[in-house]
Protein backbone atom coordinates (compact mmCIF):
# COMPACT_ATOMS: atom_id res chain seq x y z
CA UNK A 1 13.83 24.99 95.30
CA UNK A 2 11.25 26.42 92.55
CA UNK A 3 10.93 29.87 92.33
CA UNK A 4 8.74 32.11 90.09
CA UNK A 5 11.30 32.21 87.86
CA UNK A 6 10.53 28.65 87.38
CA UNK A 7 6.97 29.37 85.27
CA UNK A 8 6.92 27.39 82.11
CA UNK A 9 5.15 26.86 78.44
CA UNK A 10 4.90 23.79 76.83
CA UNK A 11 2.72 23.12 73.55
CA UNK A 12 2.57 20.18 70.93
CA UNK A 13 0.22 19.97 67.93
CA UNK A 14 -3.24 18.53 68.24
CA UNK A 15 -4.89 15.85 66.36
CA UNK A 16 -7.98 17.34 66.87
CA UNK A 17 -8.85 20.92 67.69
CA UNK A 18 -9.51 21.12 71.11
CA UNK A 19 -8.67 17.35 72.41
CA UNK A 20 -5.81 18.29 74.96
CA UNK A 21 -2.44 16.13 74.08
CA UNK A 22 0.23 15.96 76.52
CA UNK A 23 2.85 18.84 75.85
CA UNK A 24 6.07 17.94 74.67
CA UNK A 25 8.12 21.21 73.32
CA UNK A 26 8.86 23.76 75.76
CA UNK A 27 9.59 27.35 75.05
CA UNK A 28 12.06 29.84 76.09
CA UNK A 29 9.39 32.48 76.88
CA UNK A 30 9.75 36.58 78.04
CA UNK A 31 5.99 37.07 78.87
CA UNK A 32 2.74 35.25 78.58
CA UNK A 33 -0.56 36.07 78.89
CA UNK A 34 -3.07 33.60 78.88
CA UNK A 35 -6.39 33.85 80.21
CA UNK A 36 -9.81 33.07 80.44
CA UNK A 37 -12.72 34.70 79.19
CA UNK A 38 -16.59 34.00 80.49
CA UNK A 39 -19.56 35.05 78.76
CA UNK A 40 -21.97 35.94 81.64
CA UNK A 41 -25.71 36.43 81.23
CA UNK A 42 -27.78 37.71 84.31
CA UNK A 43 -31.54 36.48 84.07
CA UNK A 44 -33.80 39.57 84.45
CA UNK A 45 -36.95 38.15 85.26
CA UNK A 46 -39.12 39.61 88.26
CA UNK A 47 -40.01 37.70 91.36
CA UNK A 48 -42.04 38.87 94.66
CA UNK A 49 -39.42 39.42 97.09
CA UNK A 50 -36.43 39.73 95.06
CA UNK A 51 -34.23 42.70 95.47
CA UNK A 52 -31.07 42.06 93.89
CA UNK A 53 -30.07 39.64 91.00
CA UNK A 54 -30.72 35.80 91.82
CA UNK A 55 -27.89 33.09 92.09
CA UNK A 56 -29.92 30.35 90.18
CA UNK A 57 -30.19 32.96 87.35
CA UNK A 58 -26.67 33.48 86.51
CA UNK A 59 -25.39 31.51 83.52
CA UNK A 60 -22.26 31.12 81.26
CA UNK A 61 -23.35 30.68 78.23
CA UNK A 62 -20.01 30.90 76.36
CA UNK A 63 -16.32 30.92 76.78
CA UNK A 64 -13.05 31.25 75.59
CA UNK A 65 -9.39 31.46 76.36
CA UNK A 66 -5.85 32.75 74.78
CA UNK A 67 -3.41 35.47 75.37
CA UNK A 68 -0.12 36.88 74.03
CA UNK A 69 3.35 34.96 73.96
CA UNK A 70 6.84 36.74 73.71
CA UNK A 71 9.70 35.22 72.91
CA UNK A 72 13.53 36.05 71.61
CA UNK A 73 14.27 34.01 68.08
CA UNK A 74 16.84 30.88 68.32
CA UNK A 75 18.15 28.71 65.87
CA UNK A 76 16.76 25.53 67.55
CA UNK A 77 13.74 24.47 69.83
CA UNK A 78 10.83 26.86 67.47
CA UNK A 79 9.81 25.35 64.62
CA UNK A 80 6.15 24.09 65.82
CA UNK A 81 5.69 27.79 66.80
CA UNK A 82 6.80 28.79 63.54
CA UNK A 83 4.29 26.33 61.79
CA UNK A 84 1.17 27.23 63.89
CA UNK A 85 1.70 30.93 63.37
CA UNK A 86 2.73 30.85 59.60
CA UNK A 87 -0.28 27.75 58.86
CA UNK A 88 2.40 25.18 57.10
CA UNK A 89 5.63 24.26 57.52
CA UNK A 90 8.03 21.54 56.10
CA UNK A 91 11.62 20.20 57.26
CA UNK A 92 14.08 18.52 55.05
CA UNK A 93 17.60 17.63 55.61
CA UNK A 94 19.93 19.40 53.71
CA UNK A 95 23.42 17.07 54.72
CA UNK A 96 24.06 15.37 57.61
CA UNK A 97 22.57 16.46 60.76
CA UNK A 98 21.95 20.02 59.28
CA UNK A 99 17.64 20.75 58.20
CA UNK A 100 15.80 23.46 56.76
CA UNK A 101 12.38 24.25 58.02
CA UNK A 102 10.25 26.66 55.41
CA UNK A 103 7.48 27.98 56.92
CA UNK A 104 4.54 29.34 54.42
CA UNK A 105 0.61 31.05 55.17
CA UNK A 106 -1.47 28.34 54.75
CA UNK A 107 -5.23 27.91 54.89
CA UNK A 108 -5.85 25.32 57.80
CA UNK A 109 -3.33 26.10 60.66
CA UNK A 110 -2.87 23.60 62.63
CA UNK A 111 -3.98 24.17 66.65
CA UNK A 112 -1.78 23.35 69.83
CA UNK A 113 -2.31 22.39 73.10
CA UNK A 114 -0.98 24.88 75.61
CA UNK A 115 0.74 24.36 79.26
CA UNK A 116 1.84 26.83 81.59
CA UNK A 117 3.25 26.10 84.51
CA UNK A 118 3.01 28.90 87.64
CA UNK A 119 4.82 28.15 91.04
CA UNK A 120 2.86 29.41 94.17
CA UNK A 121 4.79 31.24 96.72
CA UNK A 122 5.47 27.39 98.61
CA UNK A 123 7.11 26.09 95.68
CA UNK A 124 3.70 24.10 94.39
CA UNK A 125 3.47 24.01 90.32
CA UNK A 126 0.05 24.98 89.38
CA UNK A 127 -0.43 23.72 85.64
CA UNK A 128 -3.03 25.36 83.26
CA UNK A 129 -3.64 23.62 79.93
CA UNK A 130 -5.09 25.41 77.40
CA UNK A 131 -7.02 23.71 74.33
CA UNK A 132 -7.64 24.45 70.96
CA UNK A 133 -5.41 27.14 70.67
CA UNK A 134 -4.65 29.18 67.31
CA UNK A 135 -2.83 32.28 66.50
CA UNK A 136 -4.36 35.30 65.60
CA UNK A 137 -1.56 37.72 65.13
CA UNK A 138 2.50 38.18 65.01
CA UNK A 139 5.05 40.55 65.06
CA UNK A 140 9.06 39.91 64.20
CA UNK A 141 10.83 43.09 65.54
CA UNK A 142 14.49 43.36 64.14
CA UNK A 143 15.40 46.21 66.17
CA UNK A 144 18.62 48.39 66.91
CA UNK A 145 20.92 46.65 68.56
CA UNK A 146 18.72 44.25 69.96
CA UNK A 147 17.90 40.60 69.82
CA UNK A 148 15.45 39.69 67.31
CA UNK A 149 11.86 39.10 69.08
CA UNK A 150 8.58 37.95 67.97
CA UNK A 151 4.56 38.88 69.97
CA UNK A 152 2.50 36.99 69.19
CA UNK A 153 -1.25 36.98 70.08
CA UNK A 154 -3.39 33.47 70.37
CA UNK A 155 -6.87 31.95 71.00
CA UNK A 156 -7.97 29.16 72.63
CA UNK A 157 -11.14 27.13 72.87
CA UNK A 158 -10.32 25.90 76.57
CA UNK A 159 -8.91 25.78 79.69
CA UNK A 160 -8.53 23.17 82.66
CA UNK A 161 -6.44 23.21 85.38
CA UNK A 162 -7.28 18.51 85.95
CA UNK A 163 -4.52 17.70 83.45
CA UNK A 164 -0.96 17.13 85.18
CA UNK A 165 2.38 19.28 84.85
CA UNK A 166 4.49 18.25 82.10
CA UNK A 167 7.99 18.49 83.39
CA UNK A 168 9.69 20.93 80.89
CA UNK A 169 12.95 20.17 79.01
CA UNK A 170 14.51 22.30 76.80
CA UNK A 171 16.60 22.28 73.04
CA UNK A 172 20.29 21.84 73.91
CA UNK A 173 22.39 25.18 73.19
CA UNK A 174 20.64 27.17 70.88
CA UNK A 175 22.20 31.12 69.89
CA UNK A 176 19.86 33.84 69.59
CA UNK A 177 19.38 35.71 66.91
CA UNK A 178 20.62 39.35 66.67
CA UNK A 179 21.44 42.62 65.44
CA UNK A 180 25.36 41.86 65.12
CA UNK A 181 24.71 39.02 62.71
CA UNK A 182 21.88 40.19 61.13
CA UNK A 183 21.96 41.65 57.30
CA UNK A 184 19.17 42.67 54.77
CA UNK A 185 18.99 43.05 51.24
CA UNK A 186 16.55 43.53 48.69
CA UNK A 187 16.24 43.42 44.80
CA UNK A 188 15.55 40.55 42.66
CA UNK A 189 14.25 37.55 44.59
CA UNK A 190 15.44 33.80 44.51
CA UNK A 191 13.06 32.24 46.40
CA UNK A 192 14.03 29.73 48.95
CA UNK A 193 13.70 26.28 48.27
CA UNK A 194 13.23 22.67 51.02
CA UNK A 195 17.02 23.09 51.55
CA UNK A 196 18.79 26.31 49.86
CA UNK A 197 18.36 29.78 51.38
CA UNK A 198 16.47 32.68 50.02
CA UNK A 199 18.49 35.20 48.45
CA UNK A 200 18.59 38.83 46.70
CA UNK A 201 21.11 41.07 45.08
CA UNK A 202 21.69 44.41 46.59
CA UNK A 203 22.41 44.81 50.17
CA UNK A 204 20.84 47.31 52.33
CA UNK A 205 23.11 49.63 54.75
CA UNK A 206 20.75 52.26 56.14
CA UNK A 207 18.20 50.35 57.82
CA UNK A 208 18.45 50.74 61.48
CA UNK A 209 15.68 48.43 62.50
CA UNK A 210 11.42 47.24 61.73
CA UNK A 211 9.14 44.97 62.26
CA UNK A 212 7.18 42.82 60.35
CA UNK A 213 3.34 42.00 61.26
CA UNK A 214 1.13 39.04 60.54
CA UNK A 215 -2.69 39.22 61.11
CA UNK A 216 -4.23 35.94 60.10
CA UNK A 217 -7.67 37.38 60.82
CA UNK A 218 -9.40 34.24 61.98
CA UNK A 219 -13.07 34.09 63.06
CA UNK A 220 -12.84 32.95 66.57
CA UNK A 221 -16.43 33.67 66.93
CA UNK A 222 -18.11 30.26 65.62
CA UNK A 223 -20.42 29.28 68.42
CA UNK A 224 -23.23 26.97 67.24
CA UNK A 225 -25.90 25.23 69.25
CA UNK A 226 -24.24 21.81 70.69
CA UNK A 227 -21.43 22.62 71.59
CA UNK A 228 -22.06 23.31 75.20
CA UNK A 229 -21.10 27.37 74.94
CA UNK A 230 -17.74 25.85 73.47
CA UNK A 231 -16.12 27.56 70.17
CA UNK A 232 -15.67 25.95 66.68
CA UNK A 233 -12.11 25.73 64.81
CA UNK A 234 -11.41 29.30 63.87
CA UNK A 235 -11.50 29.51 59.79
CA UNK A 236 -8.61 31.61 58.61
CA UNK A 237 -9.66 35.06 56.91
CA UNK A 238 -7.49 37.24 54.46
CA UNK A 239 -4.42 37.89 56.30
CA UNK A 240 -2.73 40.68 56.10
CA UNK A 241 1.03 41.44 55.96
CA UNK A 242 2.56 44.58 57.45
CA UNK A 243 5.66 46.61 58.15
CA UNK A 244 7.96 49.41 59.52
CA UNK A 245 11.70 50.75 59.02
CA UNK A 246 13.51 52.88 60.30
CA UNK A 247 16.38 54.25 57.73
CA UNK A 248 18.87 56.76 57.76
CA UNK A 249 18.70 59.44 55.13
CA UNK A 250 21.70 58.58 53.24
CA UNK A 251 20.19 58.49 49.26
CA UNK A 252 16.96 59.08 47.48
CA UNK A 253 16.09 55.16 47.21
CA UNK A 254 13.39 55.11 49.64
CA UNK A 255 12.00 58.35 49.31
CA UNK A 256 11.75 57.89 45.64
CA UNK A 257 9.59 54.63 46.51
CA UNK A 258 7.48 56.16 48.56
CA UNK A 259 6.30 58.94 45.32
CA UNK A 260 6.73 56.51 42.51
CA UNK A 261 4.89 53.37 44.02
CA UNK A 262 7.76 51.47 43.36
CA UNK A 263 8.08 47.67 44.73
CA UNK A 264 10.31 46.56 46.79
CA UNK A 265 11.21 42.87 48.15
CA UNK A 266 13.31 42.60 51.63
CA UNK A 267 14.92 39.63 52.68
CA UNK A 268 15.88 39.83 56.75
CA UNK A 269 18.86 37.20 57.38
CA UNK A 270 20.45 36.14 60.76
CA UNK A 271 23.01 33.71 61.18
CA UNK A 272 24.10 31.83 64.20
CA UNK A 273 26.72 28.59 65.14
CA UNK A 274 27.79 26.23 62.49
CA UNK A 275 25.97 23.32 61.43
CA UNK A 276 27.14 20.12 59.54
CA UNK A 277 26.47 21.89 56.63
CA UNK A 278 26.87 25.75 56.34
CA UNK A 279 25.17 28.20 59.52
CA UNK A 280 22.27 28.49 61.37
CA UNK A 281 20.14 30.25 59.72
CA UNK A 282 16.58 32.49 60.47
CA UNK A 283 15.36 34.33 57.14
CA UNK A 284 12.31 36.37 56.27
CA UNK A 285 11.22 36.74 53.11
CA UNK A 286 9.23 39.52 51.31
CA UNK A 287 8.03 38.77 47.46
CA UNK A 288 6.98 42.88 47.17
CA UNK A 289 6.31 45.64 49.47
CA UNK A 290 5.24 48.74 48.83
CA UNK A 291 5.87 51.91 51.11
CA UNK A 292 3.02 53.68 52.18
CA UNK A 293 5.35 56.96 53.79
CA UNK A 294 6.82 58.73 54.68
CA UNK A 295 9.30 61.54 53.41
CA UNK A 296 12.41 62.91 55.53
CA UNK A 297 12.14 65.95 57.19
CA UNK A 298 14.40 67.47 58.63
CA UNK A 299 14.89 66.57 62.45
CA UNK A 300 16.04 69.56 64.23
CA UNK A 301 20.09 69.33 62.37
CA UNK A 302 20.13 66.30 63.81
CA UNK A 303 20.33 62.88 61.90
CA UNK A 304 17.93 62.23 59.84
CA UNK A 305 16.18 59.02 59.98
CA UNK A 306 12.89 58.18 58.17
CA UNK A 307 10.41 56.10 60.03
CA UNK A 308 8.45 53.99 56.87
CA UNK A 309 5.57 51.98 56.91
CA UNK A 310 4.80 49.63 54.25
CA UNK A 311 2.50 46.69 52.71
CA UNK A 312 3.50 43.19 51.62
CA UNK A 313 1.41 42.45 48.37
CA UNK A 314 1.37 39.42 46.39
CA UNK A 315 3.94 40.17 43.68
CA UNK A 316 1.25 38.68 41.29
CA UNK A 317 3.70 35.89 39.94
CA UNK A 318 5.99 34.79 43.23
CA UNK A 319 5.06 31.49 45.00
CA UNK A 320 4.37 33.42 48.19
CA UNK A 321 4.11 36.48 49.64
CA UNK A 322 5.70 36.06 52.58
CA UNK A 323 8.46 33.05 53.74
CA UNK A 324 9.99 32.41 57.00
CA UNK A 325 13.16 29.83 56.72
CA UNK A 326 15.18 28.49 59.11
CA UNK A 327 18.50 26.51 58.64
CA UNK A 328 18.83 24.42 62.37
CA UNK A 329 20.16 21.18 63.96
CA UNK A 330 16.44 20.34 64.67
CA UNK A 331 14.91 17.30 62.30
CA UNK A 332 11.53 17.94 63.08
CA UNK A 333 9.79 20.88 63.36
């Protein structure tokens, strides 16, 4: 019997933005969002007789779609979401069955067609497809004790509820990642390459959790004449990379940051099951980040922990600012 449990999300990459393709990838979702959006426009003019606003002079004259999409981080089954929210992403095998996925901000995202799947109360699958969608925003949280999630906020050019429900199927035993097998360290940098793992030299034991925020700023607002009240292909704008931590106060590192401007680079590991070759593997990668505060104080005599917030920069020579790798079982993306 389907219940409401039973809601689903499926997406696939487009060919072209906005031409629906049947869904294919289906994700392990906590909440979703999606909507749809109406640009209404009343006509005003007068008319003997008329005494409230006229049906024939309502019109839509544009619209949109989109909405948020939660999910916990595995080691298998998220590599397309990866690639759509980061702009480019590559997968190479490393030995046998084992791949790495890198996942780098680039300039023309690619778009996905969206499916969600909600029962009705008699056990009927209503499917909405949504086209041309393309993220805006993300957030990795690495908090306390807790499984490593990601938000992440999209837009979409359409929605129709004619195309058919794509029965879902899902990536066979993936682990989550999460706090117990999660590490960070910082320092010098070695950047990750199509099938070795980032790395960096000094290991970081007073973090207690943080985020990590990606705003692609995209103009979702390119409506031109011909296109029937229908939106362009967002164009990508300067993104910008953000952050929090929460650290106990356990040496002057941090605060000394914070005064002196000093950069800092953070690399975020999980690991997971073994693979042909070595572990799963989810890393994030920071070139340079610099804190923008704040100092300790001194929390009533009781622990002190300093909430930070800092900026990812360029690091003026690094390859990128900002990686996301993942060692999996999965060939393709």
């Amino acid at each position: 019997m389907t219940t409401f449990q039973d809601c689903s999300v499926g997406i696939v990459k487009e060919v072209t933005y906005g031409t629906a393709v049947t869904v294919s990838r289906f994700v392990e979702f906590t909440e979703e969002t999606f909507d749809y959006s109406k640009n209404v426009v009343q006509g005003q003019g007068l008319r003997v007789g008329a005494r409230v606003a006229r049906s024939g002079r309502r019109v839509v004259t544009t619209s949109e779609a989109g909405g948020d999409l939660n999910f916990e981080c595995l080691s298998k089954g998220q590599g397309l979401l990866w690639e759509a929210m980061m702009g480019t992403g590559t997968s190479t095998m490393v030995s046998g069955s084992t791949y790495q996925q890198v996942f780098t901000l680039g300039d023309t995202p690619p778009s996905l067609t969206l499916q969600k799947g909600l029962p009705r109360i008699d056990g009927t699958v209503d499917a909405y497809t949504f086209t041309g969608v393309h993220c805006d925003s993300f957030e990795l949280s690495f908090g306390n004790a807790e499984i490593a999630t990601v938000t992440s906020t999209w837009n979409a050019r359409d929605v129709t509820t004619a195309t058919a429900y794509a029965t879902p199927s899902y990536a066979t035993s993936p682990n989550l990642y999460h706090f117990a097998n999660g590490s960070i360290t910082t320092g010098t940098v070695t950047a990750p390459t199509a099938t070795t793992l980032a790395s960096s030299i000094t290991n970081v034991a007073n973090v207690r959790s943080g985020t990590i925020s990606v705003n692609r700023n995209p103009a979702n607002d390119r409506y031109n004449f011909g296109a029937g009240g229908k939106k362009a292909k967002p164009t990508v704008g300067m993104p910008e990379i953000t952050g929090t931590l929460e650290v106990e106060y356990d040496s002057a590192t941090f605060r000394d940051a914070v005064l002196a401007e000093t950069p800092m680079s953070l690399v975020l590991t999980y690991t997971g099951g073994a693979l042909s070759a070595g572990t799963e593997t989810l890393q994030v990668v920071v070139s340079e980040m610099k804190l923008d505060g704040k100092l300790p104080t001194s929390n009533g005599g009781e622990l002190i922990t300093v909430g930070l917030e800092f900026t990812v920069l360029d690091n003026l020579t690094a390859a990128q600012p900002l990686w996301i790798v993942a060692r999996t079982a999965d060939a393709a993306l």
